[in-house]
Protein backbone atom coordinates (compact mmCIF):
# COMPACT_ATOMS: atom_id res chain seq x y z
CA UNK A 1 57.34 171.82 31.10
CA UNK A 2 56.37 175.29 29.56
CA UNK A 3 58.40 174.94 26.46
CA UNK A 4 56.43 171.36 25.72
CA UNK A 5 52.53 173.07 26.96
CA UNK A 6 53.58 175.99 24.53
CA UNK A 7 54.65 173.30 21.97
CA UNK A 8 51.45 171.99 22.18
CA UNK A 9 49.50 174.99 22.70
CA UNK A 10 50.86 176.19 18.88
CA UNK A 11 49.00 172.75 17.37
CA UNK A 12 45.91 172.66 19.33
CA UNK A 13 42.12 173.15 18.66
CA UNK A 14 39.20 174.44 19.67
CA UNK A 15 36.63 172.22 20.69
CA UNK A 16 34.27 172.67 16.91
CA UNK A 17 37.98 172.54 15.43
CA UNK A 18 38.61 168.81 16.51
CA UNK A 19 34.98 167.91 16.28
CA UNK A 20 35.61 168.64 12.39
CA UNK A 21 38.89 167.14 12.31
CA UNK A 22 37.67 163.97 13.96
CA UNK A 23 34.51 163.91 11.44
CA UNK A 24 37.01 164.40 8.34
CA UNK A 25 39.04 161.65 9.13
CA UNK A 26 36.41 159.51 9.44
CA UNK A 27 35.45 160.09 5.81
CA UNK A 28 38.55 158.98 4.43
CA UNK A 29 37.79 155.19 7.28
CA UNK A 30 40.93 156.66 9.53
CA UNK A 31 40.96 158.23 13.14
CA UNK A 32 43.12 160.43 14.81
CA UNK A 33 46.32 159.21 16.23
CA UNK A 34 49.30 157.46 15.07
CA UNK A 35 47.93 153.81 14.77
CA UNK A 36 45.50 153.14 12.34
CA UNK A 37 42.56 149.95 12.74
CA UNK A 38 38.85 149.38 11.45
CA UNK A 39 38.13 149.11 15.10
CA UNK A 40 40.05 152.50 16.26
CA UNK A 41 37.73 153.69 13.33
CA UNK A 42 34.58 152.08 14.77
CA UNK A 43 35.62 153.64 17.97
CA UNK A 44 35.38 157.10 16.42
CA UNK A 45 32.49 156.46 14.94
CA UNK A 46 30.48 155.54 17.77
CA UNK A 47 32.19 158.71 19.89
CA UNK A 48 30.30 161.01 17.22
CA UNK A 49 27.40 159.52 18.06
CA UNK A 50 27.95 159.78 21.56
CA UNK A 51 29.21 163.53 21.59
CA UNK A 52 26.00 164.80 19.14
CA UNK A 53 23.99 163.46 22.09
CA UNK A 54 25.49 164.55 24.96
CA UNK A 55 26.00 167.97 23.55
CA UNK A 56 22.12 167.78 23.11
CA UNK A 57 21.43 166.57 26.76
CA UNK A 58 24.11 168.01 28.82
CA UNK A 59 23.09 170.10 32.00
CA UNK A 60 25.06 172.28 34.45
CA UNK A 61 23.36 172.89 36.89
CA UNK A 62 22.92 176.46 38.36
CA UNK A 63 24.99 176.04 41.44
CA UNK A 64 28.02 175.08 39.34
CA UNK A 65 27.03 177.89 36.48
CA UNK A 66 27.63 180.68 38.97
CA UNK A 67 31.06 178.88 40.38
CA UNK A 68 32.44 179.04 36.74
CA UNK A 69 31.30 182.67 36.43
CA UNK A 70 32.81 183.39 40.23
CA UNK A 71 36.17 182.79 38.70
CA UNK A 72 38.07 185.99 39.05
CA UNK A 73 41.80 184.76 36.95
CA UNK A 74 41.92 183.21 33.26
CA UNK A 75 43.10 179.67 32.27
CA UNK A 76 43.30 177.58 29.26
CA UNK A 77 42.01 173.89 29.65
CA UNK A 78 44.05 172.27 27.77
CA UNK A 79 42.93 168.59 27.16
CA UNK A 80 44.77 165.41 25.92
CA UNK A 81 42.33 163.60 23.39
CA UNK A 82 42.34 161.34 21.12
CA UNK A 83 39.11 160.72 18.63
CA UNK A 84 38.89 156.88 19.17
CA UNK A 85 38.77 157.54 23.01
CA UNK A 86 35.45 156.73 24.52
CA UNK A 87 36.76 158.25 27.83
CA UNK A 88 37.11 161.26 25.53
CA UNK A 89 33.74 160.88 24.13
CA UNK A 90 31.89 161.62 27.25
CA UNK A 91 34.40 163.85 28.98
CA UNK A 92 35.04 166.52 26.36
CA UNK A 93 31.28 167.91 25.68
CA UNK A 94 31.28 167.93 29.58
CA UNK A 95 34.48 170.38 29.57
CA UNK A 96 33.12 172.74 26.50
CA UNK A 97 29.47 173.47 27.86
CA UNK A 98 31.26 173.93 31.52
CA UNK A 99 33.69 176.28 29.55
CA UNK A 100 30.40 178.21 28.02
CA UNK A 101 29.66 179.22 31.56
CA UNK A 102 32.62 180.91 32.39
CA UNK A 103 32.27 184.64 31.00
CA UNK A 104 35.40 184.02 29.10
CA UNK A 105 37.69 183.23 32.09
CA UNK A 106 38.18 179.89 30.61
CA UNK A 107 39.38 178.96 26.96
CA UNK A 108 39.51 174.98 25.94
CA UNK A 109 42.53 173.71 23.80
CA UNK A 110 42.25 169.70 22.76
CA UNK A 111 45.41 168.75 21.66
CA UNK A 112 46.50 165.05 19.98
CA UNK A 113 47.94 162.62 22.58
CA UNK A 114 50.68 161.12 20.06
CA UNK A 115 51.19 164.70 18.40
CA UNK A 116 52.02 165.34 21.84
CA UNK A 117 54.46 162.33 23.21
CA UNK A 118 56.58 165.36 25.05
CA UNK A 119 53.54 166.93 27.09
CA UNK A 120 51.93 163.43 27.60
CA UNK A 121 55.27 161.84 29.27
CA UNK A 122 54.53 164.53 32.01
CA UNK A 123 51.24 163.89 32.67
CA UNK A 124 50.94 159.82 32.92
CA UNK A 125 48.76 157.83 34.94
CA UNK A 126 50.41 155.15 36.91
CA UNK A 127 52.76 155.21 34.09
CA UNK A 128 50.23 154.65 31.33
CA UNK A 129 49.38 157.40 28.60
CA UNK A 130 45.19 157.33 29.64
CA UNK A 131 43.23 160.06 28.06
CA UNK A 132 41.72 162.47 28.35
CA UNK A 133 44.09 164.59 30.65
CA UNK A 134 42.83 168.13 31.82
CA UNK A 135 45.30 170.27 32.29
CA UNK A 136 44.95 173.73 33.86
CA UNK A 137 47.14 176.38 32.49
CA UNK A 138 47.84 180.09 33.90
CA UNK A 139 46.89 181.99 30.51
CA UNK A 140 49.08 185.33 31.55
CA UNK A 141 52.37 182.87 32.21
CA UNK A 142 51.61 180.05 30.31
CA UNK A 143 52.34 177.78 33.94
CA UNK A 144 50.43 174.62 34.25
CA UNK A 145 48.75 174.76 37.60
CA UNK A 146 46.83 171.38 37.92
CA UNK A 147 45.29 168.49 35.96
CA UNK A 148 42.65 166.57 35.98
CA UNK A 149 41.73 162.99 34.30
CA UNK A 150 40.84 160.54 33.33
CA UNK A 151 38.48 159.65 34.64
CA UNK A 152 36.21 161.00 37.22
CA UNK A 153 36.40 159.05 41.10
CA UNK A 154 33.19 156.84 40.94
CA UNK A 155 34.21 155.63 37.39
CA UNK A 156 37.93 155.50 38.08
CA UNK A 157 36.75 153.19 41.43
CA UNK A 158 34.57 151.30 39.20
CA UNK A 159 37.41 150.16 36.91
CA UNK A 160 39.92 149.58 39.49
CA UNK A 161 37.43 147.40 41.06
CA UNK A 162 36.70 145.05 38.79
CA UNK A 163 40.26 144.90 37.53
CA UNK A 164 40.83 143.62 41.33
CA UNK A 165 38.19 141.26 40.87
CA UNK A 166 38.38 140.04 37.30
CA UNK A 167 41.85 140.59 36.91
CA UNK A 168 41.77 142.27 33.31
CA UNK A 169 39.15 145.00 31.42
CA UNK A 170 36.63 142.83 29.09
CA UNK A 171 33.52 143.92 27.19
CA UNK A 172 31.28 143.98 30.21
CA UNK A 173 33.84 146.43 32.04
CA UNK A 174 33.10 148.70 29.19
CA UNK A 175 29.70 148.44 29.34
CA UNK A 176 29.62 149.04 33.08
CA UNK A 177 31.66 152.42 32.76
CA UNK A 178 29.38 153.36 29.54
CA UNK A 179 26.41 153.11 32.32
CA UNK A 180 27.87 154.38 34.72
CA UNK A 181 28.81 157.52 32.47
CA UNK A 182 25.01 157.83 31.32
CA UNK A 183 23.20 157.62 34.84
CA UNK A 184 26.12 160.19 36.13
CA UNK A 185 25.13 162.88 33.35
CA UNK A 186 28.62 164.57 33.74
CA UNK A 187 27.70 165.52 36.94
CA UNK A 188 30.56 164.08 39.03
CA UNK A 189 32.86 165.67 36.55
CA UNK A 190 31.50 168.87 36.80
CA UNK A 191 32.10 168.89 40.41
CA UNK A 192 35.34 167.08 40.71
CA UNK A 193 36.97 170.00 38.61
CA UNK A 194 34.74 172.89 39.57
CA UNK A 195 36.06 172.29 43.44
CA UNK A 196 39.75 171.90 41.50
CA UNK A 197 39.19 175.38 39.53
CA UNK A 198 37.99 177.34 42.88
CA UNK A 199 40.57 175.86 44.94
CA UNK A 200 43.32 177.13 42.30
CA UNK A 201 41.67 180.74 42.16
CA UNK A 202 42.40 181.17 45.91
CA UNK A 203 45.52 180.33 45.50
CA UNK A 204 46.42 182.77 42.05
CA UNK A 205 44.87 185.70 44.09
């Protein structure tokens, strides 16, 4: 597992890195990732949208601030992405202002999901490649120690549900999870992996 995180660790960016990546594509109508579509391109499109505003409105809350400073070892949060990812979208300005808060105990690496077939293979969910993946990494040894993604509980539950109910994902599934995203304002997130980071500090002391 190291020699595939370090693989992917040598082609990864920082956060304004694949912002401009994702943004440069889109000027020459392609996205990331190997398959190329107008509506993986739409997709992108609409995620800039979506990321410009949530990097406006995006709050952490004090509480959670000082948790993120509290942390006494460094990681690297290294996180599976794709630009045509709406999951993506929401999650990754969520990760990078939580990352702003840390006093430098935490650096954020976004790496390409099929750059990275290796790395993803290790980290599926119920078999299935979903992104974005948040994986915690020990910076001194280069260890993963945890990952997160992709989705946080309340929207994960929401999808399973009406996959139970409905039987398959359909425009109104999206729009749901889109909702449920906005009236959540990252805050779920923020906790899910701020009790994951503290819990892993204890246990690197």
């Amino acid at each position: 597992m190291k020699k595939s995180i370090a693989k992917a660790l040598f082609k990864s960016h920082s956060y304004s890195e694949y912002r401009k990546l994702v943004v440069d594509l889109l000027k020459e109508e392609k996205s990331t990732g190997s398959e190329q579509s107008s509506a993986l391109t739409n997709y992108s499109l609409l995620n800039e949208t979506r990321m410009d505003r949530l990097e406006k409105t995006l709050k952490i809350p004090q509480e959670y601030a000082q948790s993120l400073k509290s942390l006494k070892n460094e990681y690297i949060w290294m996180v599976i992405s794709e630009g045509w990812s709406t999951d993506a979208a929401e999650l990754l300005p969520v990760f990078d202002k939580m990352v702003s808060e840390a006093d430098g105990k935490i650096d954020i690496k976004i790496v390409l999901r099929d750059e990275n077939k290796e790395l993803m293979n290790l980290f599926l969910t119920n078999k299935a490649k979903s992104i974005p993946k948040l994986i915690v990494i020990n910076k001194e040894t280069g260890g993963a120690l945890a990952h997160w993604g992709p989705r946080p509980k309340g929207a994960a539950d929401l999808i399973d549900n009406y996959k139970k109910e409905h039987g398959t994902l359909d425009e109104t599934a999206k729009t749901d999870l889109q909702l449920w995203f906005f009236h959540d304002k990252g805050l779920s997130t923020q906790s899910e992996v701020i009790d994951m980071m503290l819990d892993l500090d204890k246990e690197e002391e």
